[in-house]
C-alpha atoms as a PDB file:
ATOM      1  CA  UNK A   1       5.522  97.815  82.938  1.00  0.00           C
ATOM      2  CA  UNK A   2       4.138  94.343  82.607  1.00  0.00           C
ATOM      3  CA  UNK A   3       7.034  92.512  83.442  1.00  0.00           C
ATOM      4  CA  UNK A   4       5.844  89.081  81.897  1.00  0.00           C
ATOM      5  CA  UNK A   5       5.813  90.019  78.708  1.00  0.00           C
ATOM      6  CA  UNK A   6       9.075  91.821  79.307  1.00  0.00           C
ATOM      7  CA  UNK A   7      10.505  88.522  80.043  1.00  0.00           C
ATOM      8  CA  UNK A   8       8.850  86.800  77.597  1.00  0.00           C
ATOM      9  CA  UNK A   9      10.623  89.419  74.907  1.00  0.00           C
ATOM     10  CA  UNK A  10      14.170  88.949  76.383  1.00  0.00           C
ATOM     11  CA  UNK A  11      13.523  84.737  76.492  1.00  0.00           C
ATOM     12  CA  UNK A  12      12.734  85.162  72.989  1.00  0.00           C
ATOM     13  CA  UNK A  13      15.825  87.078  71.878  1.00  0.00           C
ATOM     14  CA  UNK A  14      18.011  84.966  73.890  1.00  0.00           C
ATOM     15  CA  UNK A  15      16.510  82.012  71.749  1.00  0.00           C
ATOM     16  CA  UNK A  16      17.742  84.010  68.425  1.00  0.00           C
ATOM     17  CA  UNK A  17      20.992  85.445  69.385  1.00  0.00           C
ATOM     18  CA  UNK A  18      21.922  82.231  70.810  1.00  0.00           C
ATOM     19  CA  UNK A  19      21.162  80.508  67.584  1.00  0.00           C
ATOM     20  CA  UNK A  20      22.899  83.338  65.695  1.00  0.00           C
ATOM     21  CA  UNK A  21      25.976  82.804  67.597  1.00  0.00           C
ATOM     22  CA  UNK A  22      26.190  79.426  67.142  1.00  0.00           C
ATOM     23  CA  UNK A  23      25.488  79.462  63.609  1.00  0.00           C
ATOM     24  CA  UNK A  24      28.161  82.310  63.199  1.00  0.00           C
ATOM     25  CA  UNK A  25      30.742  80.314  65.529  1.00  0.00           C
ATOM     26  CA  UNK A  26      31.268  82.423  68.216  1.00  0.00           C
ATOM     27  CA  UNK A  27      30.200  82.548  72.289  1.00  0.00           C
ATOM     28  CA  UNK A  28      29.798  86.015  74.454  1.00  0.00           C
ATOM     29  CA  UNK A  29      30.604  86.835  78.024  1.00  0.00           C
ATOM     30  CA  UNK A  30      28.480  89.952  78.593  1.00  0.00           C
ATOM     31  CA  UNK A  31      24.885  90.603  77.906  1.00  0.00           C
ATOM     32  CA  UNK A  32      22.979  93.802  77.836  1.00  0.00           C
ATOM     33  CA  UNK A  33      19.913  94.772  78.637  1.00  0.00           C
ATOM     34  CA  UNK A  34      18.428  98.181  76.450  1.00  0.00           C
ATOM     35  CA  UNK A  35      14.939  99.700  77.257  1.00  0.00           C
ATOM     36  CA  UNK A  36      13.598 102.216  76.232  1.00  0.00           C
ATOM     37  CA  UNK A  37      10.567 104.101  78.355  1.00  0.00           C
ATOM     38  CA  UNK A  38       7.754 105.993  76.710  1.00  0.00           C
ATOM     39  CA  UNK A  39       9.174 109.484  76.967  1.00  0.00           C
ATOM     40  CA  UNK A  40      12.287 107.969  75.174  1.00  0.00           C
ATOM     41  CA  UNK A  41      14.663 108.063  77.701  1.00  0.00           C
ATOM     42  CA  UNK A  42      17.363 105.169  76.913  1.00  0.00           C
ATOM     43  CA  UNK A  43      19.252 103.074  79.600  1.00  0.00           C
ATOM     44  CA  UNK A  44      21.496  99.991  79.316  1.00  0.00           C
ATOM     45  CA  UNK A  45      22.924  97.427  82.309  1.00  0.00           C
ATOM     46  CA  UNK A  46      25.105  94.139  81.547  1.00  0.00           C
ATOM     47  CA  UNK A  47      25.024  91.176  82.979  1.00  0.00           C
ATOM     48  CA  UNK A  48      29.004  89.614  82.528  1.00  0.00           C
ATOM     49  CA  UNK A  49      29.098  85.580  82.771  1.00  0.00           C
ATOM     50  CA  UNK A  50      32.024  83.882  84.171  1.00  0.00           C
ATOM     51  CA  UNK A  51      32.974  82.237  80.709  1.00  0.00           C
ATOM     52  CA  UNK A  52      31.700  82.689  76.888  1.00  0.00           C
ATOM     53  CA  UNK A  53      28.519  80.974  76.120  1.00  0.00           C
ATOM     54  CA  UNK A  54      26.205  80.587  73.068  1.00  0.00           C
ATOM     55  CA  UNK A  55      23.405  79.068  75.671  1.00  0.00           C
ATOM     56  CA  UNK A  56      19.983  80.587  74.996  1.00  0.00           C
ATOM     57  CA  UNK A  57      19.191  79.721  78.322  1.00  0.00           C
ATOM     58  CA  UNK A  58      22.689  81.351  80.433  1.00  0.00           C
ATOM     59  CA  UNK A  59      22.296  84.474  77.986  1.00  0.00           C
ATOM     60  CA  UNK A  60      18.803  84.585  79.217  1.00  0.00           C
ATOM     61  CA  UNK A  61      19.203  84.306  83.174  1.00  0.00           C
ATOM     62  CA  UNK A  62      21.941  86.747  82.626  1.00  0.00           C
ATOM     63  CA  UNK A  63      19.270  89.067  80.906  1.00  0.00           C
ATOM     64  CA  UNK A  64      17.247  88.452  84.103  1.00  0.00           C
ATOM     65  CA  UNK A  65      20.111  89.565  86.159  1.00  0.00           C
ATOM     66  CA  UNK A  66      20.524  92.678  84.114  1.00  0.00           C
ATOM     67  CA  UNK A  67      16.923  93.614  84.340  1.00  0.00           C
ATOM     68  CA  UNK A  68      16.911  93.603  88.056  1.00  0.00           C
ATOM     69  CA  UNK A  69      19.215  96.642  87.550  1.00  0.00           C
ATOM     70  CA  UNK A  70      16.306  98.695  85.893  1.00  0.00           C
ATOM     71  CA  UNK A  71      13.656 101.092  87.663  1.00  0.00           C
ATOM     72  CA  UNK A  72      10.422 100.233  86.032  1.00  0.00           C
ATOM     73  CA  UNK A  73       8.224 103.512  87.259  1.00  0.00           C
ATOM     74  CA  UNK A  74       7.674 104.576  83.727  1.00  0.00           C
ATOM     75  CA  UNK A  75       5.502 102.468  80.487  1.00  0.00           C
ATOM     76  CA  UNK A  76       8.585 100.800  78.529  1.00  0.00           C
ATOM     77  CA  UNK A  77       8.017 101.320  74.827  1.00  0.00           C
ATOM     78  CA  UNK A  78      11.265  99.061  73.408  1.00  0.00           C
ATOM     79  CA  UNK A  79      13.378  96.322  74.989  1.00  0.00           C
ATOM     80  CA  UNK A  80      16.710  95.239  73.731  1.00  0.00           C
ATOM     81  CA  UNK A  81      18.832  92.689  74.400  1.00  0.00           C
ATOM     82  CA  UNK A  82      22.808  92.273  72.977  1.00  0.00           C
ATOM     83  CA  UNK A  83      25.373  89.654  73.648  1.00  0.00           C
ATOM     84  CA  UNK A  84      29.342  91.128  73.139  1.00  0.00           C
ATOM     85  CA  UNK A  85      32.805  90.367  74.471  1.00  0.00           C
ATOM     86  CA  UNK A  86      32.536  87.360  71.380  1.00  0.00           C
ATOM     87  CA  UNK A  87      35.421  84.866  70.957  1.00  0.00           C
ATOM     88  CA  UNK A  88      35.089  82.387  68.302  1.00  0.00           C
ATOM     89  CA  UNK A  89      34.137  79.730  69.394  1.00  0.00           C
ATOM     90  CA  UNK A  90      36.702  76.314  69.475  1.00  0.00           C
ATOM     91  CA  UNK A  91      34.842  73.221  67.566  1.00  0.00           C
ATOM     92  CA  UNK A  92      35.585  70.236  69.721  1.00  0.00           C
END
């Protein structure tokens, strides 16, 4: 429930996937928030952007976006975080 280090989870996958992407050449429009609650009960909600990015800090404030969707009443046990609707990215 601690939504601090919730945040600090999704600022640190935004950091990797955003390096992943770049490395791998692409950008994403939608991110996705996963968690998971202690009786294992699963939900999702997406965050689209107006354009592709491989920002870690636009996929993160999307994250934040999507995570305002979520009831937090119950103790989360996992958090996920996904970046999809890629397009290779165009080197300039």
């Amino acid at each position: 429930k601690d939504m601090k280090v919730i945040r600090g989870v999704l600022s640190e996958f935004a950091k990797y996937l955003a390096e992943d992407l770049r490395k791998e050449g692409f950008k994403g429009k939608t991110v996705t928030v996963k968690i998971r609650y202690k009786n294992f009960s699963t939900h999702t909600h997406a965050h689209s952007l107006p354009r592709e990015t491989s920002s870690q800090i636009k996929i993160y404030e999307a994250a934040l976006e999507a995570l305002k969707k979520f009831e937090f009443e119950r103790e989360v046990r996992l958090v996920g975080l996904r970046v999809s609707n890629l397009r290779k990215a165009i080197k300039e």
